[in-house]
N, C-alpha and C. Protein backbone atom coordinates (compact mmCIF):
# COMPACT_ATOMS: atom_id res chain seq x y z
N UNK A 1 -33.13 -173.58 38.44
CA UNK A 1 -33.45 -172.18 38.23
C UNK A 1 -32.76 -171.69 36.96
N UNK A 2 -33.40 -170.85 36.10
CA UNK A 2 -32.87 -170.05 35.04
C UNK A 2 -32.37 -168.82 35.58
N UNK A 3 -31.09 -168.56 34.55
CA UNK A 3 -30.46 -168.02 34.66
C UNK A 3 -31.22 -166.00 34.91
N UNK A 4 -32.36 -166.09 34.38
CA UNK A 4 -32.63 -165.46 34.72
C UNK A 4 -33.54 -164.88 36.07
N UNK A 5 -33.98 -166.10 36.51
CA UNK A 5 -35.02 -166.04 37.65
C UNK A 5 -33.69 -165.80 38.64
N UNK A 6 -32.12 -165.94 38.24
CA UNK A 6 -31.30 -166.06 39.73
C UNK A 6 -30.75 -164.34 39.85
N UNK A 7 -30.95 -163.95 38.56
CA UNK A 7 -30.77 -162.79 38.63
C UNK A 7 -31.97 -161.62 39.35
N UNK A 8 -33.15 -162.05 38.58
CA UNK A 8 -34.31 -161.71 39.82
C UNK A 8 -34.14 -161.43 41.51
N UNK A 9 -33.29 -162.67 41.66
CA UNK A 9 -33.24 -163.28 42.97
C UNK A 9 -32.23 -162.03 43.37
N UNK A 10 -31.22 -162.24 42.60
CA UNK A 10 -30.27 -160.93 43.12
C UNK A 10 -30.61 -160.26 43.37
N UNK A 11 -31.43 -159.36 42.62
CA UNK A 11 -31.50 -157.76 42.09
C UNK A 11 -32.43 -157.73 43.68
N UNK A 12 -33.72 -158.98 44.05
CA UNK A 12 -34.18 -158.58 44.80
C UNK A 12 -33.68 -158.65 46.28
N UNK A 13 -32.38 -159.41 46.17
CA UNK A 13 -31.74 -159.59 47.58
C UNK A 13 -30.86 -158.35 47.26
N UNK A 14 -30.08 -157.60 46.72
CA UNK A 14 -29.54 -156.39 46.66
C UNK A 14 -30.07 -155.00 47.21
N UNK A 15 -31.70 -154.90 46.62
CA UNK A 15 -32.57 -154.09 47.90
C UNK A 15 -33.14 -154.36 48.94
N UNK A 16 -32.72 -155.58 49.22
CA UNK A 16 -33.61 -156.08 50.73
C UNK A 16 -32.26 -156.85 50.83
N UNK A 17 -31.08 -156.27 51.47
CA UNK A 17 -29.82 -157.57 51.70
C UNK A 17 -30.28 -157.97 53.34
N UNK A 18 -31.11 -157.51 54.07
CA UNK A 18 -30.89 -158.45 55.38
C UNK A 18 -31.93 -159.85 55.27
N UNK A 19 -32.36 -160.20 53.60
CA UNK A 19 -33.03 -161.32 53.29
C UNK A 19 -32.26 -162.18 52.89
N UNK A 20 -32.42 -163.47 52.99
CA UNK A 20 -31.85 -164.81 52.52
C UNK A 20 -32.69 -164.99 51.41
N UNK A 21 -32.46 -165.42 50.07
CA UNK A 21 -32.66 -165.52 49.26
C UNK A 21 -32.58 -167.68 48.57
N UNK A 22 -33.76 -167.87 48.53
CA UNK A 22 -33.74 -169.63 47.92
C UNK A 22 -34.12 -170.04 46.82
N UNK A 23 -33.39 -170.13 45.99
CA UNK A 23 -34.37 -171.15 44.69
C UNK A 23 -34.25 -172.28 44.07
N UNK A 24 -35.54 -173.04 44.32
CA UNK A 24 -34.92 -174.41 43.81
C UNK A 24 -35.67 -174.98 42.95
N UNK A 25 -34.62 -176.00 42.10
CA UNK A 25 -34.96 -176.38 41.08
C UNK A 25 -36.17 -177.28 40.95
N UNK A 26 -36.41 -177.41 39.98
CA UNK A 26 -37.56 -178.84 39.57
C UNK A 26 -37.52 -179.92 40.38
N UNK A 27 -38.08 -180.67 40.82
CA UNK A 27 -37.77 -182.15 41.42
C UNK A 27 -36.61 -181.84 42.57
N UNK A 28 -37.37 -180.57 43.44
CA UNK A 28 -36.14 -180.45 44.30
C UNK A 28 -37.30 -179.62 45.39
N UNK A 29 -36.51 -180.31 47.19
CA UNK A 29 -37.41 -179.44 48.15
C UNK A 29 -36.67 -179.28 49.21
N UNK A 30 -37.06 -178.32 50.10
CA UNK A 30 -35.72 -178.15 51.36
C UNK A 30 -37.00 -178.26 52.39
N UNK A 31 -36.19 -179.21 53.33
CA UNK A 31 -36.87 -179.29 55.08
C UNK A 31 -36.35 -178.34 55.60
N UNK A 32 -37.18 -177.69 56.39
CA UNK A 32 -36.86 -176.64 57.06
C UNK A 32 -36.90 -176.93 58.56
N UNK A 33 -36.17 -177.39 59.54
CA UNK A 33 -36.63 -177.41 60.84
C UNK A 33 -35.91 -176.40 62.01
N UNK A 34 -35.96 -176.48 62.94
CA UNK A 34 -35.03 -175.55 64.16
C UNK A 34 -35.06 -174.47 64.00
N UNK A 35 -35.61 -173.88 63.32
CA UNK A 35 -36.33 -172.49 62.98
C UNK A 35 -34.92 -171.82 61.70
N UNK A 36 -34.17 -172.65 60.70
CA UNK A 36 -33.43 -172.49 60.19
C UNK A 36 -32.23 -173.01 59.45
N UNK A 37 -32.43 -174.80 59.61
CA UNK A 37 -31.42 -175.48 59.35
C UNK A 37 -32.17 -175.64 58.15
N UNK A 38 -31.72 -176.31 57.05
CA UNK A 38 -32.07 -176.25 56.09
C UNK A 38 -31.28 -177.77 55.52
N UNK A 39 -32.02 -178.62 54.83
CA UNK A 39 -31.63 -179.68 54.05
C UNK A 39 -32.46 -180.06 52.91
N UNK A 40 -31.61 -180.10 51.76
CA UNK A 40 -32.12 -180.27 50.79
C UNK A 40 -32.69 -182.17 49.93
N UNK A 41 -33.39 -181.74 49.25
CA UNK A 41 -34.06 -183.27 48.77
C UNK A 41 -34.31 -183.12 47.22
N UNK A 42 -34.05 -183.78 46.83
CA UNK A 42 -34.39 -183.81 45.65
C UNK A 42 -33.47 -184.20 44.36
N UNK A 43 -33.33 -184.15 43.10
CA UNK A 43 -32.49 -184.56 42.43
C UNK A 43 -31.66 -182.90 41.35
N UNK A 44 -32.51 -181.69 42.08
CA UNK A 44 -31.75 -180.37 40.99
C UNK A 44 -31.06 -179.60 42.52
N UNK A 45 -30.79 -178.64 42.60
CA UNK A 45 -29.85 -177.52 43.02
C UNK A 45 -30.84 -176.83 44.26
N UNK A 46 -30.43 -176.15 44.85
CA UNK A 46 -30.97 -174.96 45.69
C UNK A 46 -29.99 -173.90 45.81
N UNK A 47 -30.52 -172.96 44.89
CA UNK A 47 -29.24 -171.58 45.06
C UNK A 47 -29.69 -170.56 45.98
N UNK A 48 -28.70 -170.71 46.88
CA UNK A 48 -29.05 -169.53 48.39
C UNK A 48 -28.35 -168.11 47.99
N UNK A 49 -28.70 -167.26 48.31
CA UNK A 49 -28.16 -165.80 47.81
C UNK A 49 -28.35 -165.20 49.09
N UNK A 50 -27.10 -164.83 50.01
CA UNK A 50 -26.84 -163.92 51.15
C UNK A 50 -26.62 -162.69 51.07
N UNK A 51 -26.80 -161.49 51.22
CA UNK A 51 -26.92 -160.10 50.97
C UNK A 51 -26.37 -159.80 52.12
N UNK A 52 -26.47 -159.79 52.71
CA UNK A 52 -25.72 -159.43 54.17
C UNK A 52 -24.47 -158.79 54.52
N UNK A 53 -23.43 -159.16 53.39
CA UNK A 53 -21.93 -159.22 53.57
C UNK A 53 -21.78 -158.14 52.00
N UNK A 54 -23.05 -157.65 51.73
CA UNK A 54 -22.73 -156.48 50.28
C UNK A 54 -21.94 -155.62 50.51
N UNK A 55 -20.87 -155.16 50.04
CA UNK A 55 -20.12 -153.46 50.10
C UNK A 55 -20.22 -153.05 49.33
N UNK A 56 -20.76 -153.38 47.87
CA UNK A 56 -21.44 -152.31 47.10
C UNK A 56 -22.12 -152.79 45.94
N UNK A 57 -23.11 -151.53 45.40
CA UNK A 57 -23.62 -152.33 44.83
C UNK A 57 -24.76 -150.83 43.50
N UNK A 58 -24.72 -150.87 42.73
CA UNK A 58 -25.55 -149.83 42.21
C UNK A 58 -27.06 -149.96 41.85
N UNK A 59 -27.61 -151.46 42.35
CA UNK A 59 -28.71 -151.43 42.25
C UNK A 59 -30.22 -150.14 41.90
N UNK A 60 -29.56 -149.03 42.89
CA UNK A 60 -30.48 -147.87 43.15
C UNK A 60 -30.58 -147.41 41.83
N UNK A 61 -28.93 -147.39 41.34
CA UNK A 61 -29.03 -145.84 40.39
C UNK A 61 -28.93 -146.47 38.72
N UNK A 62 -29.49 -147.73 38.78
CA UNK A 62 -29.98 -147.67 37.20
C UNK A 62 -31.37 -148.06 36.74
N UNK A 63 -31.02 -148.32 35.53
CA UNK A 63 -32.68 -148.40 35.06
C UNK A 63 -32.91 -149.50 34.94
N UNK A 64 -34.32 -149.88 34.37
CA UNK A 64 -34.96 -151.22 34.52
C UNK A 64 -34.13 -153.06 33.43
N UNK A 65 -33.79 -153.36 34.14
CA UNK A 65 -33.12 -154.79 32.39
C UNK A 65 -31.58 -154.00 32.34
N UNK A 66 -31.31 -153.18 32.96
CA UNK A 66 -29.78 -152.85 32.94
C UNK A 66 -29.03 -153.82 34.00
N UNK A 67 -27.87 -153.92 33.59
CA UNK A 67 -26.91 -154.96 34.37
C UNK A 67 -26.56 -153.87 35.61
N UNK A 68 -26.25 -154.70 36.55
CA UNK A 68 -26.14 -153.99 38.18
C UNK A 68 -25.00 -154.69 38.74
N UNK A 69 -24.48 -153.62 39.76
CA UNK A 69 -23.41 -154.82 40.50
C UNK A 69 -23.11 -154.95 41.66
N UNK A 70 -23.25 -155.92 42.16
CA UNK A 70 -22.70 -156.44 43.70
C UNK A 70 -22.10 -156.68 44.08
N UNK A 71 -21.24 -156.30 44.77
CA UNK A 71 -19.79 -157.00 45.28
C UNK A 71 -19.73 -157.71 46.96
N UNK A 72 -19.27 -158.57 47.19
CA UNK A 72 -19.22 -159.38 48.13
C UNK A 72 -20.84 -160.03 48.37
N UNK A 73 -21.19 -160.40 47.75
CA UNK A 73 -22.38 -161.53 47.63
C UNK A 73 -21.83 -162.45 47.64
N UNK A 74 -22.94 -163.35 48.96
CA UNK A 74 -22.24 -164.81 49.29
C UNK A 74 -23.65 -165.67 48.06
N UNK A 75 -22.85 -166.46 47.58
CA UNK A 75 -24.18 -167.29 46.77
C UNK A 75 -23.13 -169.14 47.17
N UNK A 76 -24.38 -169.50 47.47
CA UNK A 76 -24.15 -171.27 47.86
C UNK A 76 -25.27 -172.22 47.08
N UNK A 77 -24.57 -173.02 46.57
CA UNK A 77 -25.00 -174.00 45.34
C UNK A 77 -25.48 -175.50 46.48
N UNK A 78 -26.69 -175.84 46.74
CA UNK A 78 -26.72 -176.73 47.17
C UNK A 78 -27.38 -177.97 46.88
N UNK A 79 -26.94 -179.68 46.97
CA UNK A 79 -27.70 -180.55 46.13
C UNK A 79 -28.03 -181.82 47.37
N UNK A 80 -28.89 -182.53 46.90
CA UNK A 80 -29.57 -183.74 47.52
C UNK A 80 -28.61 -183.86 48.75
N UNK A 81 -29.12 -183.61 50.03
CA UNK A 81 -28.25 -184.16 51.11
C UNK A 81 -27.98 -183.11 51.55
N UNK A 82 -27.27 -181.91 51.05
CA UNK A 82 -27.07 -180.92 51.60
C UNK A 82 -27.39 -180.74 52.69
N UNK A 83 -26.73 -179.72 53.76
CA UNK A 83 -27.53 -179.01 54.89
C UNK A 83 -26.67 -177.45 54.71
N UNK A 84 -27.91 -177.06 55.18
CA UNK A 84 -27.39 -175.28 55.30
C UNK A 84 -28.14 -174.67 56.60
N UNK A 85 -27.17 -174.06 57.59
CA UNK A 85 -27.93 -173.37 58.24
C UNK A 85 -28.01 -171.63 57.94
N UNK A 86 -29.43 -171.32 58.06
CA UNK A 86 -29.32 -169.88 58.05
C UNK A 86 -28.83 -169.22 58.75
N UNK A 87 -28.14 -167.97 58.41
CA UNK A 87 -27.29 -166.96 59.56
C UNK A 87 -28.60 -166.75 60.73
N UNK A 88 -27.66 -167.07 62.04
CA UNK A 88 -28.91 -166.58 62.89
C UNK A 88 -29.25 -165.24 62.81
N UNK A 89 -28.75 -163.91 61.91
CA UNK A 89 -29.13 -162.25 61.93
C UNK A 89 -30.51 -162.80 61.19
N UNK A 90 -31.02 -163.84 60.79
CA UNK A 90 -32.11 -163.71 59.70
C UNK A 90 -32.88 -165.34 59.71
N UNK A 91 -32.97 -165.63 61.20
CA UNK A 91 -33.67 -167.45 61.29
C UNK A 91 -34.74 -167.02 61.21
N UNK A 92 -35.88 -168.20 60.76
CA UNK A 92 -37.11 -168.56 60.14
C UNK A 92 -37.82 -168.47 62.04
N UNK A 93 -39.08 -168.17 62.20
CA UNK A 93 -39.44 -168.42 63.01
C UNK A 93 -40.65 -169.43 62.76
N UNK A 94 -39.90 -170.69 62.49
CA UNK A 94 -41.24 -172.16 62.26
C UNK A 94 -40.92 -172.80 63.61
N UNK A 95 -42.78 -172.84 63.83
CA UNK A 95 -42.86 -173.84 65.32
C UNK A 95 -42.77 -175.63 64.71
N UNK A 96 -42.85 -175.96 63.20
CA UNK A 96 -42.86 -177.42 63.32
C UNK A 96 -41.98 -177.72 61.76
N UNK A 97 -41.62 -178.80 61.77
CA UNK A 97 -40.54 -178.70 60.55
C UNK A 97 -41.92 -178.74 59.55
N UNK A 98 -40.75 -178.43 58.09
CA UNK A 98 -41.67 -177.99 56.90
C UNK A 98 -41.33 -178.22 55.52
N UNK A 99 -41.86 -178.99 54.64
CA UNK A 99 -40.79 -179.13 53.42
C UNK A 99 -41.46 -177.99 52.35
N UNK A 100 -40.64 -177.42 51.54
CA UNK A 100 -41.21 -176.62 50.64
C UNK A 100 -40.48 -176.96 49.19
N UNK A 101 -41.48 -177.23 47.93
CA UNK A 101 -41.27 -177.59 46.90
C UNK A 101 -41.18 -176.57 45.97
N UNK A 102 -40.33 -177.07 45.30
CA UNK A 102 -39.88 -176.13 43.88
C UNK A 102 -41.76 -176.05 43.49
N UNK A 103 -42.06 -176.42 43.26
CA UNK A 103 -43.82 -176.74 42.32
C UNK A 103 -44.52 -175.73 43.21
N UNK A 104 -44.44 -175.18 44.23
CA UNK A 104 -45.65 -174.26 44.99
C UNK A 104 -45.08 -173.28 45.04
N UNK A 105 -43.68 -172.73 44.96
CA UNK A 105 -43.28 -171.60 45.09
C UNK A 105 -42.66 -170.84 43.85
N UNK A 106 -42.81 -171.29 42.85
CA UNK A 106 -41.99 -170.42 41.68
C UNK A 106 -41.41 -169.71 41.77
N UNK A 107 -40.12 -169.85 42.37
CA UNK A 107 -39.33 -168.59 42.80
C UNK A 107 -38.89 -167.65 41.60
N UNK A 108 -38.61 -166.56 41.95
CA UNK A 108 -38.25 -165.27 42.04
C UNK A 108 -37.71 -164.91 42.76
N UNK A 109 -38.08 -164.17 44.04
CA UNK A 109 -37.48 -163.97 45.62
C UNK A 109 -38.92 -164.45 46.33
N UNK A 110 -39.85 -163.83 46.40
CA UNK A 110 -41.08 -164.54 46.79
C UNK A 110 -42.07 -164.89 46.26
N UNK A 111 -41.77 -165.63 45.18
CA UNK A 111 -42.77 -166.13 44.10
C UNK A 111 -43.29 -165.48 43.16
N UNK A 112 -42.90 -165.67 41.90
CA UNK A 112 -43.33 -164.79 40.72
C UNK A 112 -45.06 -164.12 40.78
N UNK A 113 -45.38 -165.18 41.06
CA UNK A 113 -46.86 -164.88 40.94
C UNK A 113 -47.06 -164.35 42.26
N UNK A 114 -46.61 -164.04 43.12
CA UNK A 114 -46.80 -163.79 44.39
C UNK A 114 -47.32 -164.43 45.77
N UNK A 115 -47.42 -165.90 45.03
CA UNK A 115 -48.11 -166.80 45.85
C UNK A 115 -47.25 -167.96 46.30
N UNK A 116 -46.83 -168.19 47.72
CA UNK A 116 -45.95 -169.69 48.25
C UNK A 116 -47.06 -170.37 48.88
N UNK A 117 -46.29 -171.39 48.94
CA UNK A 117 -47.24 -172.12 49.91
C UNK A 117 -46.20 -173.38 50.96
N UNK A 118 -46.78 -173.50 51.89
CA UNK A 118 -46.08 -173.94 53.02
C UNK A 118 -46.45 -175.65 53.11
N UNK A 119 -46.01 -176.39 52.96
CA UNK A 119 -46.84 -177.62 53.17
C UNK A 119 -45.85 -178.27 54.23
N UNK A 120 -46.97 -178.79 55.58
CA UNK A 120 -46.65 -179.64 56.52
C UNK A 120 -46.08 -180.54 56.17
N UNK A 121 -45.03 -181.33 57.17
CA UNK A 121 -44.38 -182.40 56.84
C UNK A 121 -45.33 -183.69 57.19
């Protein structure tokens, strides 16, 4: 992820903090099973961004491309092998595991273009 798509990611987990926030790199995909465990594949990063634990933050009160700030943002760097489980305040409700690729989702927070896609394992 570029440095700027993680900022995206912020700004959009800062107005929506009870969202988990994922982005992953090129040549990189996370299994998703148990409605939330999370393991990563691939050979780049998965940066998770938790909002949950914010105490402050001025998102609201500036303008557009201005710098903003968050304080107590959890952010977790994760690589090949990894596992992460999601906070249960915010589990996935998947009935069958699921891998999702950097290549279908162009992250942002939910896809630049506005389009993910889910592919069966």
């Amino acid at each position: 992820m570029t440095r700027g798509r993680i900022v995206r990611m912020t700004q959009a987990i800062c107005t929506n903090p009870e969202c988990i926030g994922m982005g992953l790199e090129e040549d990189t995909a996370i299994l998703v099973t148990q409605g939330g465990h999370v393991e990563v594949v691939g050979s780049g990063l998965v940066t998770v961004v938790d909002g949950m634990g914010i105490t402050q933050t001025n998102i609201y009160d500036i303008g557009n491309g201005e710098p903003f700030t968050a304080k107590s943002l959890k952010v977790h760097l994760l690589r090949d092998k990894d596992e992460y489980d999601v906070p249960s305040y915010k589990r996935f409700q998947l009935q069958e595991p699921v891998i999702l690729f950097r290549a279908c989702l162009n992250f942002g927070f939910a896809g630049e273009n506005g389009k993910s896609k889910v592919l069966p394992k």
